[in-house]
Protein backbone atom coordinates (compact mmCIF):
# COMPACT_ATOMS: atom_id res chain seq x y z
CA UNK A 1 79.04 -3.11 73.52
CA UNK A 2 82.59 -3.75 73.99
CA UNK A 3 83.70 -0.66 71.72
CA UNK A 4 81.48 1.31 73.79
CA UNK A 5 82.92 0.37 76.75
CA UNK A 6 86.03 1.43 75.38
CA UNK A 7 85.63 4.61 74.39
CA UNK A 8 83.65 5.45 77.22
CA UNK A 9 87.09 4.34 79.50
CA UNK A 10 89.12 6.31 76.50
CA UNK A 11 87.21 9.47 77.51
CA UNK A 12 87.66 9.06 81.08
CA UNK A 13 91.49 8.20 81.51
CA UNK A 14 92.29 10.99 78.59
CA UNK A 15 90.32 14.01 79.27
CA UNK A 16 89.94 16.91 76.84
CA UNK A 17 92.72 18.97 77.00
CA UNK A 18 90.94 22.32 76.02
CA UNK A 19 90.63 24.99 78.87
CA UNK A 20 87.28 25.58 80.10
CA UNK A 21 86.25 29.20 80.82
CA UNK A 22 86.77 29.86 84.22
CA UNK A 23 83.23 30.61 86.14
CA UNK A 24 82.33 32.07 89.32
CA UNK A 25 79.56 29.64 91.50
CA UNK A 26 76.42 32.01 89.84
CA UNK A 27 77.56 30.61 86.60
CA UNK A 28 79.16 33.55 84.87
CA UNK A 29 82.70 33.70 83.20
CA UNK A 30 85.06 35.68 85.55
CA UNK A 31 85.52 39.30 85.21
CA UNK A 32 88.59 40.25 83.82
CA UNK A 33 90.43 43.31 85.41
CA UNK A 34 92.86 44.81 83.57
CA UNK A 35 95.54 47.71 84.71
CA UNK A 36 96.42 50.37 82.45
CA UNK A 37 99.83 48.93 81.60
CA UNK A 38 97.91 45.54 80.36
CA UNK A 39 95.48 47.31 78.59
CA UNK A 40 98.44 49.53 76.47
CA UNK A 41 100.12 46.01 75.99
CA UNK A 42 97.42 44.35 74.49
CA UNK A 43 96.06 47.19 72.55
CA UNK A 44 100.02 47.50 71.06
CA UNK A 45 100.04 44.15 70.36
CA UNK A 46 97.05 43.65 68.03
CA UNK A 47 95.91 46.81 66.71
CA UNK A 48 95.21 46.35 63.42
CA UNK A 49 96.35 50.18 62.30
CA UNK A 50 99.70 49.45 64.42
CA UNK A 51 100.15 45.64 61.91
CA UNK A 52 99.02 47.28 58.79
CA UNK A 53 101.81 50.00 59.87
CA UNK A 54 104.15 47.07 60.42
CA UNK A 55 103.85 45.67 57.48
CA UNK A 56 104.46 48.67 55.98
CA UNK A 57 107.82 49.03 56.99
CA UNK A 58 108.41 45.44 55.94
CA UNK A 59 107.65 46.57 52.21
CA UNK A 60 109.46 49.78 52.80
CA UNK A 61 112.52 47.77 54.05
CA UNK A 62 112.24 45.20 50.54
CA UNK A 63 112.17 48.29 48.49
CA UNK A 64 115.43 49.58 49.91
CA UNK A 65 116.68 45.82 49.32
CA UNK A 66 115.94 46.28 45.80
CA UNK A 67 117.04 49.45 45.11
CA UNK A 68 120.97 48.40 46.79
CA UNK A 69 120.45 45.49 44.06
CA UNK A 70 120.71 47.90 41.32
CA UNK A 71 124.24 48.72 42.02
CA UNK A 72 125.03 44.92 41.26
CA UNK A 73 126.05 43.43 38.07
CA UNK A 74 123.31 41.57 36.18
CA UNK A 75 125.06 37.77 35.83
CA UNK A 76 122.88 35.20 33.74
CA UNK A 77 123.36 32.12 32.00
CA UNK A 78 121.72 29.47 29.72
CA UNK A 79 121.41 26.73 27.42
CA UNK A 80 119.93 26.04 24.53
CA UNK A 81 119.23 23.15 22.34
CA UNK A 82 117.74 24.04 18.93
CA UNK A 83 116.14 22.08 15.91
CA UNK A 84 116.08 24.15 12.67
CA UNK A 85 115.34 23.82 8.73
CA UNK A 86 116.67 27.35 7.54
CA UNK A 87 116.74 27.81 3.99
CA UNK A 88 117.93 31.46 4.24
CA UNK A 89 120.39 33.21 7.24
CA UNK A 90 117.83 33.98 10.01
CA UNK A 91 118.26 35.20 13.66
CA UNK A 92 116.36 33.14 16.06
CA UNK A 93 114.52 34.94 19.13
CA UNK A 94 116.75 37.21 21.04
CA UNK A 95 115.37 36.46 23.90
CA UNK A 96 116.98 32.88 23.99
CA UNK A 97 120.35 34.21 23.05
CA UNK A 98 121.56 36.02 20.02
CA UNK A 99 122.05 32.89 17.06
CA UNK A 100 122.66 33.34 13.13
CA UNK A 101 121.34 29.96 12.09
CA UNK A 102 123.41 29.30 8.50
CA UNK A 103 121.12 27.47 5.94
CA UNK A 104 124.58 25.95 4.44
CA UNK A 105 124.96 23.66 7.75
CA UNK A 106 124.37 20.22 7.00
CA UNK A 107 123.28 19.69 10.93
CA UNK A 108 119.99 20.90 11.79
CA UNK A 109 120.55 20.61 15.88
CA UNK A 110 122.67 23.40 16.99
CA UNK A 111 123.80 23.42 21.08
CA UNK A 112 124.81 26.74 22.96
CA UNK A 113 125.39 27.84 26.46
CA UNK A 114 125.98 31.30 27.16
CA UNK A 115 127.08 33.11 30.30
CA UNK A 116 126.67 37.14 30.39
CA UNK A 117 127.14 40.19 32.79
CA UNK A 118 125.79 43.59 32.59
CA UNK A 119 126.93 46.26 34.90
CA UNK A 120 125.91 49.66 34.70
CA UNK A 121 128.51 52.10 35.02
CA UNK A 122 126.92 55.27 35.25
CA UNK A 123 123.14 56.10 35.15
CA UNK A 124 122.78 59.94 35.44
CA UNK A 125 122.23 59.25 39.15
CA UNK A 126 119.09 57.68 38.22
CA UNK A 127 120.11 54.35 41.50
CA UNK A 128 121.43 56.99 43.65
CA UNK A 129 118.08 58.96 43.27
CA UNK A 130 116.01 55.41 43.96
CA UNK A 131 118.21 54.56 46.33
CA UNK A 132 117.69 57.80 48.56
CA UNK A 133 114.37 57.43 47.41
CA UNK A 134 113.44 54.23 49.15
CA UNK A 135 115.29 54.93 52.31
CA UNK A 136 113.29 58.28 52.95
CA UNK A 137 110.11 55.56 52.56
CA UNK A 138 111.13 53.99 54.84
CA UNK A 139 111.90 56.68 57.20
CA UNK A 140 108.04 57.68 56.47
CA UNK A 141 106.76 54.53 57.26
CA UNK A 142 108.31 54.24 60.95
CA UNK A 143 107.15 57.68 61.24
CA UNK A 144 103.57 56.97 60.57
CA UNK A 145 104.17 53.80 62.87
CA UNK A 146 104.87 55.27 65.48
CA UNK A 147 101.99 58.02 65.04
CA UNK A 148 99.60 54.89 64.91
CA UNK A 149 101.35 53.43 67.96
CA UNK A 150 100.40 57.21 69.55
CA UNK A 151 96.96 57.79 68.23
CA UNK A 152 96.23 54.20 69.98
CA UNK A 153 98.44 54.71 73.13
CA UNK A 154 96.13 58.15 73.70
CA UNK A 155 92.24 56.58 72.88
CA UNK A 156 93.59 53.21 75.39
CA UNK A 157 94.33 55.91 77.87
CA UNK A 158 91.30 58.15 77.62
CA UNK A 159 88.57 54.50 77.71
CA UNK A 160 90.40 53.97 80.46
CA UNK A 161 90.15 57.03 82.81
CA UNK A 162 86.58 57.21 81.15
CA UNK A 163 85.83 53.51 82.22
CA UNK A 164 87.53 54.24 85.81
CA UNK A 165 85.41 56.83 86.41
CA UNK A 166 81.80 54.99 85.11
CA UNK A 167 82.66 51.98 87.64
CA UNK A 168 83.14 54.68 90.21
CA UNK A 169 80.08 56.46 89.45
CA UNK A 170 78.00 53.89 89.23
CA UNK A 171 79.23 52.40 92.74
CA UNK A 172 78.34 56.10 94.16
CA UNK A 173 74.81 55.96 92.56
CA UNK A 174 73.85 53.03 94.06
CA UNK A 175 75.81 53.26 97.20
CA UNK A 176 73.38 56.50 97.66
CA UNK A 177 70.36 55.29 96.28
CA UNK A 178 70.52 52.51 98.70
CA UNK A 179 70.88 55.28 101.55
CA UNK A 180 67.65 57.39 100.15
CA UNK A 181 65.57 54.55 100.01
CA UNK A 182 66.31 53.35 103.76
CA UNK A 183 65.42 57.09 104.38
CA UNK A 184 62.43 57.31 102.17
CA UNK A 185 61.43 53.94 104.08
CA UNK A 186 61.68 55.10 107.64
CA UNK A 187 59.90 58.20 106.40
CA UNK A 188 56.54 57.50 106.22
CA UNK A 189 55.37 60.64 107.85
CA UNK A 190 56.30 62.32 104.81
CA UNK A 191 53.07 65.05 103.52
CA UNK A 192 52.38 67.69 101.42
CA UNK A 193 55.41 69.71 99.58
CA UNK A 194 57.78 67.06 101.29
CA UNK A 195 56.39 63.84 99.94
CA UNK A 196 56.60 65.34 96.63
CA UNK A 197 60.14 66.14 96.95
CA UNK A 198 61.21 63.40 98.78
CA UNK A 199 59.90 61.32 95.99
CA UNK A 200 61.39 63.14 93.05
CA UNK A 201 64.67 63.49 94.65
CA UNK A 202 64.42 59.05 94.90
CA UNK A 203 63.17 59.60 91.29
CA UNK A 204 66.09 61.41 89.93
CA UNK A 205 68.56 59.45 92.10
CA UNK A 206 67.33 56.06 90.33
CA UNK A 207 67.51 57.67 86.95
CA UNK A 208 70.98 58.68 87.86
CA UNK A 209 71.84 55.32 88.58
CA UNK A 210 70.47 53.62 85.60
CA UNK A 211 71.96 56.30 82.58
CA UNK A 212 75.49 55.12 84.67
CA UNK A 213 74.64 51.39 84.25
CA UNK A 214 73.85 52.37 80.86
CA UNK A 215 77.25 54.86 80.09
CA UNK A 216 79.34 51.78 82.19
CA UNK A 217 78.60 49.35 79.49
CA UNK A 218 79.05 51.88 76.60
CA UNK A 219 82.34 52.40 78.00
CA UNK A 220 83.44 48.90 78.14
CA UNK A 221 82.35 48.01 75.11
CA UNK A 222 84.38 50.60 73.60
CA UNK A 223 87.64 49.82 76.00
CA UNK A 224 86.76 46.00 74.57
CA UNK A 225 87.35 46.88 70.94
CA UNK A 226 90.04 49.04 71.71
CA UNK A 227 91.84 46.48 73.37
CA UNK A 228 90.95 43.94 70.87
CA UNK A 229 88.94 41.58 73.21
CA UNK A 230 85.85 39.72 72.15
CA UNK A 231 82.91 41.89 73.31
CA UNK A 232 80.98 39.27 75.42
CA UNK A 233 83.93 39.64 77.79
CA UNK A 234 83.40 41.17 81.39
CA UNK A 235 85.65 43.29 81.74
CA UNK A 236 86.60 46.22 84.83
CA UNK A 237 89.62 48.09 85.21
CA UNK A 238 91.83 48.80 88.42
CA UNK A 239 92.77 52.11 89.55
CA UNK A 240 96.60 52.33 89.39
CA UNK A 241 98.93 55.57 90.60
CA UNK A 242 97.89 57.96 87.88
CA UNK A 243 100.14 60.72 86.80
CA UNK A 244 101.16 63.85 88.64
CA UNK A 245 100.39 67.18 87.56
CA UNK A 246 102.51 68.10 84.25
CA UNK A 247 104.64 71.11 84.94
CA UNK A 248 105.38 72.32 81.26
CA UNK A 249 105.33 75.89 79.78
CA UNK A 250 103.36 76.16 76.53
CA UNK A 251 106.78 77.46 74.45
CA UNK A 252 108.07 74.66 75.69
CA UNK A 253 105.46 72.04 75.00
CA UNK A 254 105.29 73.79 71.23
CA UNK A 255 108.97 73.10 70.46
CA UNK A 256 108.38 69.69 71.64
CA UNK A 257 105.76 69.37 69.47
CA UNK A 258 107.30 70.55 66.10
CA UNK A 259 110.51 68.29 67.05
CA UNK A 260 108.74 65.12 68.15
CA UNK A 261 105.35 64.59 66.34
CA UNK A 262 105.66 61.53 63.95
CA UNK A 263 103.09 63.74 61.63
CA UNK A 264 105.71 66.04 60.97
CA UNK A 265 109.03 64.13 60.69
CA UNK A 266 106.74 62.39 58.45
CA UNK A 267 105.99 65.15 56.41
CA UNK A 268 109.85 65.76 56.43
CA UNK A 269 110.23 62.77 54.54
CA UNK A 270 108.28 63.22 52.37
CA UNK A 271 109.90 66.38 51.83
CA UNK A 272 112.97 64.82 51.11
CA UNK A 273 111.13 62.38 48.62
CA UNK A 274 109.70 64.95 46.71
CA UNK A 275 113.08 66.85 46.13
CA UNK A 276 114.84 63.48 45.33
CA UNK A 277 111.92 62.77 42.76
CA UNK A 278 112.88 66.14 41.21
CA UNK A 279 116.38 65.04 40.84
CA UNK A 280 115.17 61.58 39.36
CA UNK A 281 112.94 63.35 36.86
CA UNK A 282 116.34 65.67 35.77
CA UNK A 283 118.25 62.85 35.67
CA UNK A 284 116.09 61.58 32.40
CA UNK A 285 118.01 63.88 30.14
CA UNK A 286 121.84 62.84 31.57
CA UNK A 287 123.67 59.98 29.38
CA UNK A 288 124.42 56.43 30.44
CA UNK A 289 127.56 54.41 30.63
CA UNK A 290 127.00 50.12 30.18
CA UNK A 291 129.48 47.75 30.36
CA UNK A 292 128.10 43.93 28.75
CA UNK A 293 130.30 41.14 28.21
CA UNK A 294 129.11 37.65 26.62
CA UNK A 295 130.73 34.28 26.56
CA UNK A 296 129.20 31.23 24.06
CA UNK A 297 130.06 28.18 23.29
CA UNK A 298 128.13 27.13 20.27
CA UNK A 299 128.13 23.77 18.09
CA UNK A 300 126.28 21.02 17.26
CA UNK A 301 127.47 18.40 19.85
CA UNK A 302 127.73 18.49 23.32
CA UNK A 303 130.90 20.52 24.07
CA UNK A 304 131.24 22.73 21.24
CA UNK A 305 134.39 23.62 20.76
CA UNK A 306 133.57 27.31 18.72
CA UNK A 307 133.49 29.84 21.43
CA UNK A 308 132.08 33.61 20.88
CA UNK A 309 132.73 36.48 23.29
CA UNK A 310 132.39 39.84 22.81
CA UNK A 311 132.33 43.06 25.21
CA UNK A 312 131.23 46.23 24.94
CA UNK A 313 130.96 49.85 26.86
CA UNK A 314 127.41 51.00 25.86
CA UNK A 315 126.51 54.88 25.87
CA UNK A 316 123.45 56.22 25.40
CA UNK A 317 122.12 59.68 25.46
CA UNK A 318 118.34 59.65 26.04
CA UNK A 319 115.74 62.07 24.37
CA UNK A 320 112.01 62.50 25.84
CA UNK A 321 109.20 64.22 24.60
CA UNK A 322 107.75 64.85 28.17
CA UNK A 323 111.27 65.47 29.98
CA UNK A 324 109.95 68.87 30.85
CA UNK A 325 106.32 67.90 31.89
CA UNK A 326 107.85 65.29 34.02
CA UNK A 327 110.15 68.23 35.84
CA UNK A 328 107.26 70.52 36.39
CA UNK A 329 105.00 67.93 37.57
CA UNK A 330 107.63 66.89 40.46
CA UNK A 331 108.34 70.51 41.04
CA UNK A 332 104.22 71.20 41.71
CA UNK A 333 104.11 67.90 44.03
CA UNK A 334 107.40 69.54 46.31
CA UNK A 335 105.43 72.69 46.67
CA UNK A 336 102.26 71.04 47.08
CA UNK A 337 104.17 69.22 50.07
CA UNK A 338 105.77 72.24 51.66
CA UNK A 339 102.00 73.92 52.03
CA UNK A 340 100.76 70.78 53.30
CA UNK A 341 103.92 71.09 55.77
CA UNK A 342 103.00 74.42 56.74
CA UNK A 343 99.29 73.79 57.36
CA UNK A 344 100.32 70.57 59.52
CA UNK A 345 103.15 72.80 61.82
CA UNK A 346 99.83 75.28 61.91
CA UNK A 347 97.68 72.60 63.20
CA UNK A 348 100.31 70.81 65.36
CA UNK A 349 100.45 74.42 67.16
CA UNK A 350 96.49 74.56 67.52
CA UNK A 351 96.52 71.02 68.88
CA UNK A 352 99.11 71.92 71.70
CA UNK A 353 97.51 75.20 72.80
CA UNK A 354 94.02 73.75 72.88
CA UNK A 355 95.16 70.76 75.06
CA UNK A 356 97.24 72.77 77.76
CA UNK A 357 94.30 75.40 77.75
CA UNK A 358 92.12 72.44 78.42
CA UNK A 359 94.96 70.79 80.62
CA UNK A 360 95.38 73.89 82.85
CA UNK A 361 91.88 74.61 83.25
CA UNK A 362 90.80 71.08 84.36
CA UNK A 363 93.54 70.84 86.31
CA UNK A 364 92.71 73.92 89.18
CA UNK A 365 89.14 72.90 88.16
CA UNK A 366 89.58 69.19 89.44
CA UNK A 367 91.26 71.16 92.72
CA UNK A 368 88.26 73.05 93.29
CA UNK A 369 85.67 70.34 92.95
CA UNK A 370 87.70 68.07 95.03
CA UNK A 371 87.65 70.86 98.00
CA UNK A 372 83.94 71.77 97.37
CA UNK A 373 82.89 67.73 98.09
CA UNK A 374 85.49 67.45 101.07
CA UNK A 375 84.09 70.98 102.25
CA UNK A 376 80.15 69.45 101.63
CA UNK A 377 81.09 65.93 103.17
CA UNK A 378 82.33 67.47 106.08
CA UNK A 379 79.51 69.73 106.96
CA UNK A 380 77.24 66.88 106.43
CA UNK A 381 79.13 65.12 108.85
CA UNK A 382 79.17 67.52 111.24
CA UNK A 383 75.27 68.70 110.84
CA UNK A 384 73.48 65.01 110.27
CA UNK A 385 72.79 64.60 113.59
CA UNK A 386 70.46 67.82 113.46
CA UNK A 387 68.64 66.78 109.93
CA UNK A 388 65.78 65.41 110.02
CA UNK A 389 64.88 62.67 107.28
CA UNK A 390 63.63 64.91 104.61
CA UNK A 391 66.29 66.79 105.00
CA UNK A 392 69.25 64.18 104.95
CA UNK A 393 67.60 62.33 101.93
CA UNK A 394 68.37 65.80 99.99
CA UNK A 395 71.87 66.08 101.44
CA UNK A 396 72.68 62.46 100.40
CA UNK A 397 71.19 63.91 96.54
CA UNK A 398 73.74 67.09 97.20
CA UNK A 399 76.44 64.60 98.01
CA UNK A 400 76.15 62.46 95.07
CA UNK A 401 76.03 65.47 92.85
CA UNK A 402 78.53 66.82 94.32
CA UNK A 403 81.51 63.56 94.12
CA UNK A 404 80.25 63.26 90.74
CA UNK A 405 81.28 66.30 89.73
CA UNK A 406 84.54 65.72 91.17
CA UNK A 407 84.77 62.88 89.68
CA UNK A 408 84.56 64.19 86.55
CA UNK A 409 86.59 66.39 86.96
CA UNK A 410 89.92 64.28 88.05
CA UNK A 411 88.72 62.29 85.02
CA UNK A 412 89.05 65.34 82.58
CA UNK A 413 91.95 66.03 84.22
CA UNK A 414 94.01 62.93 83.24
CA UNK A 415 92.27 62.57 79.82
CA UNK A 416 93.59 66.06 78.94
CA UNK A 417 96.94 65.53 80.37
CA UNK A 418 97.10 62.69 77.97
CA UNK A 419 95.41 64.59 74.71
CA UNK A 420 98.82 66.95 76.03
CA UNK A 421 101.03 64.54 75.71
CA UNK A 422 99.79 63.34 72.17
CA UNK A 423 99.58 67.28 71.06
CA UNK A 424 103.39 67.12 72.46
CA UNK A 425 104.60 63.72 71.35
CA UNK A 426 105.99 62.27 74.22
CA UNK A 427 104.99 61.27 77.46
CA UNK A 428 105.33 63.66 80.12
C-alpha cells in the first residue's frame, strides 16, 4: 500500500514530460496551416531525393580527398620478430619486409624494423587525369542537387496553388448549395418543367460539392507526402501574395534555360569526364618514374646494430593488350555523351516553349474569366430583385460555374508560371 501511495504521489508531482497533441473542444487534433514559404522549407529539408543528393556530394567530395592523396608520398613502417629453422637461404614473405634468412646463423630469432617511402614521380598523368576526374564528379553531383532541389521546389509549388484552389472551391460549393436549398425550400410552388429543373440544378450543385470534398482531400494528401508530413495530419494552406505576371520574351527565357538548367551543366560535366577518361585511358601506354627508399635495422637482439638502406628511381614502361580497346571504348562513351547533350539542349528548348505557350495563354485566359464572373456577379446584382425563385436558384448554378472557372483559371495561371520558371531555371 505504501509503494502505491508513492508512486501514485511520484506521478502527480512529476508529470510526463511528452507533448500532448494539441485538440480543438470537438476532440480533433488542430489543423495545421501552412504558407507557401513553410511548405518549400520543410519539403527542402527532408526530401529524401534532395538527402540522397546530399550525400552524394559527400562521396563526391571523399573521392576528390583521395585522389589529392595520390600526390603524397607513401611513408610506412614496421616490426618484425621472427622464429626460423632454415636449412637452406630462403626469403621470407615479402609482404612482412624483404629478409634472406641464412641457414649458417646459429640464432634462430631474427628482429627488424623497417621504415620506407614511395613517391611517385611521374605517372603519365595518370593523378592529374583522376584528379580532374573527381572534381568534375563533384561538379555533377551539385548539379543534379540542385536539379532535385528544383524538381521539388516546382511539384511543392504546383500542390499548393492546386490545394489553394480545392479549399476555395469547395467553400464556393457549399456556400451556394446552402443558397439553392433555402431557395428550393421557400419554393414549394415549384410544377411541371420547373420542378424538374429546379431539382436537377440542386442535384448537380450537391454533386459538385461532394467530387470537391473528394479532389480537397486528394490534394492534401498529396501536399502531405510532398511535404513529408504524416498523412493523418489536417492540414490547409493560407493564401499568401502570389507572384505578378512574368514579363519575359521567349529568346530570352531560352538562353536562360541553356545557361541555368542543372540538367545541362550537368551534362557539361560529364562532358568533361568523358574527355578526361580519354586522356586516362592514353595515359596507359606513357612510362613511369618511382622513387623508393628503405631503411632496416636487422639483428637478433633488440637494437640491432646492422642497418640496410637502399634507394632506388624505378622506371617502367607499361605494355597492354587492350590499350587500344580501352581508347575506343572511352572515345564511343564521349560521343555517346555529346548526343545525349544535344537531345537534352533539344528538350530543354521544348520544355521552355511549351510552358510560356501555356504561361501566356493562361495568363489573358485567367483575365478573361476573371471579367466574365465580375461582369455575371454584377448583373446578378443588379437584376435579383426582378428574379423570381426559379430563376435565381439557376443564377446562383451560373455563378458557381462561373467563379469556378475563374478559379481555375488564376490557378493554371500560377502553376504554369512556375512549370516556366523550372523550364527556365530560376525564379522569375
Amino acid at each position: 500500500m505504501t509503494v502505491t501511495l508513492f508512486l501514485c504521489l511520484i506521478v502527480f508531482v512529476f508529470p510526463s514530460r511528452s507533448a500532448p497533441p494539441i485538440h480543438t473542444q470537438s476532440g480533433q487534433a488542430e489543423k495545421r496551416i501552412l504558407r507557401l514559404s513553410d511548405a518549400v522549407r520543410l519539403a527542402l529539408l527532408n526530401n529524401p531525393r534532395i538527402l540522397s543528393a546530399q550525400k552524394d556530394i559527400t562521396i563526391a567530395e571523399q573521392r576528390v580527398k583521395e585522389a589529392r592523396s595520390l600526390f603524397f608520398p607513401e611513408v610506412g613502417f614496421g616490426a618484425n620478430l621472427t622464429k626460423f629453422d632454415a636449412q637452406r637461404l630462403f626469403l621470407i614473405n615479402p609482404d612482412i619486409g624483404p629478409q634472406v634468412l641464412d641457414n649458417r646463423s646459429p640464432d634462430k630469432e631474427l628482429l627488424s624494423g623497417r621504415v620506407f617511402l614511395r613517391q611517385s614521380i611521374y605517372s603519365g598523368g595518370r593523378y592529374v587525369h583522376t584528379l580532374q576526374l573527381a572534381q568534375a564528379a563533384l561538379k555533377q553531383a551539385r548539379a543534379r542537387d540542385e536539379a532535385a532541389k528544383m524538381d521539388v521546389l516546382f511539384e511543392v509549388k504546383q500542390l499548393y496553388y492546386r490545394l489553394l484552389m480545392a479549399q476555395e472551391a469547395l467553400r464556393l460549393c457549399e456556400e451556394r448549395f446552402a443558397q439553392a436549398q433555402a431557395e428550393f425550400a421557400q419554393g414549394q410552388g415549384f410544377s411541371g418543367w420547373e420542378a424538374l429543373s429546379a431539382h436537377e440544378t440542386l442535384t448537380q450543385m450537391r454533386s459538385e460539392c461532394a467530387e470537391r470534398r473528394q479532389e480537397l482531400h486528394g490534394v492534401q494528401l498529396e501536399f502531405l507526402k510532398t511535404v513529408n508530413l504524416e498523412l493523418d495530419v489536417s492540414v490547409s494552406v493560407e493564401a499568401e501574395l502570389l507572384q505578378s505576371p512574368v514579363d519575359l520574351e521567349l529568346p530570352r527565357a531560352i538562353v536562360w534555360a541553356l545557361e541555368l538548367r542543372p540538367e545541362l551543366q550537368s551534362e557539361t560535366y560529364k562532358a568533361q569526364m568523358d574527355a578526361i577518361a580519354v586522356n586516362l585511358a592514353m595515359s596507359e601506354r606513357i612510362p613511369t618514374i618511382t622513387l623508393l627508399a628503405d631503411y632496416e635495422v636487422v639483428g637478433p637482439e633488440f637494437l640491432p646494430d646492422r642497418t640496410n638502406w637502399h634507394t632506388t628511381l624505378s622506371v617502367r614502361f607499361p605494355f597492354s593488350y587492350h590499350f587500344w580497346s580501352q581508347i575506343r571504348q572511352k572515345r564511343a562513351e564521349q560521343r555517346q555523351g555529346e548526343l545525349n547533350r544535344a537531345a537534352l539542349q533539344d528538350r530543354v528548348r521544348l520544355e521552355v516553349r511549351q510552358a510560356y505557350s501555356a504561361h501566356q495563354f493562361w495568363l489573358q485566359e485567367a483575365d478573361s474569366r476573371k471579367k466574365e464572373w465580375e461582369r455575371l456577379q454584377a448583373l446578378y446584382a443588379r437584376e435579383m430583385p426582378g428574379f423570381g425563385r426559379f430563376r435565381r436558384l439557376q443564377a446562383l448554378s451560373w455563378l458557381l460555374n462561373s467563379q469556378l472557372r475563374y478559379l481555375e483559371g488564376r490557378t493554371r495561371r500560377w502553376i504554369y508560371q512556375a512549370q516556366l520558371e523550372r523550364a527556365v531555371g530560376k525564379e522569375l
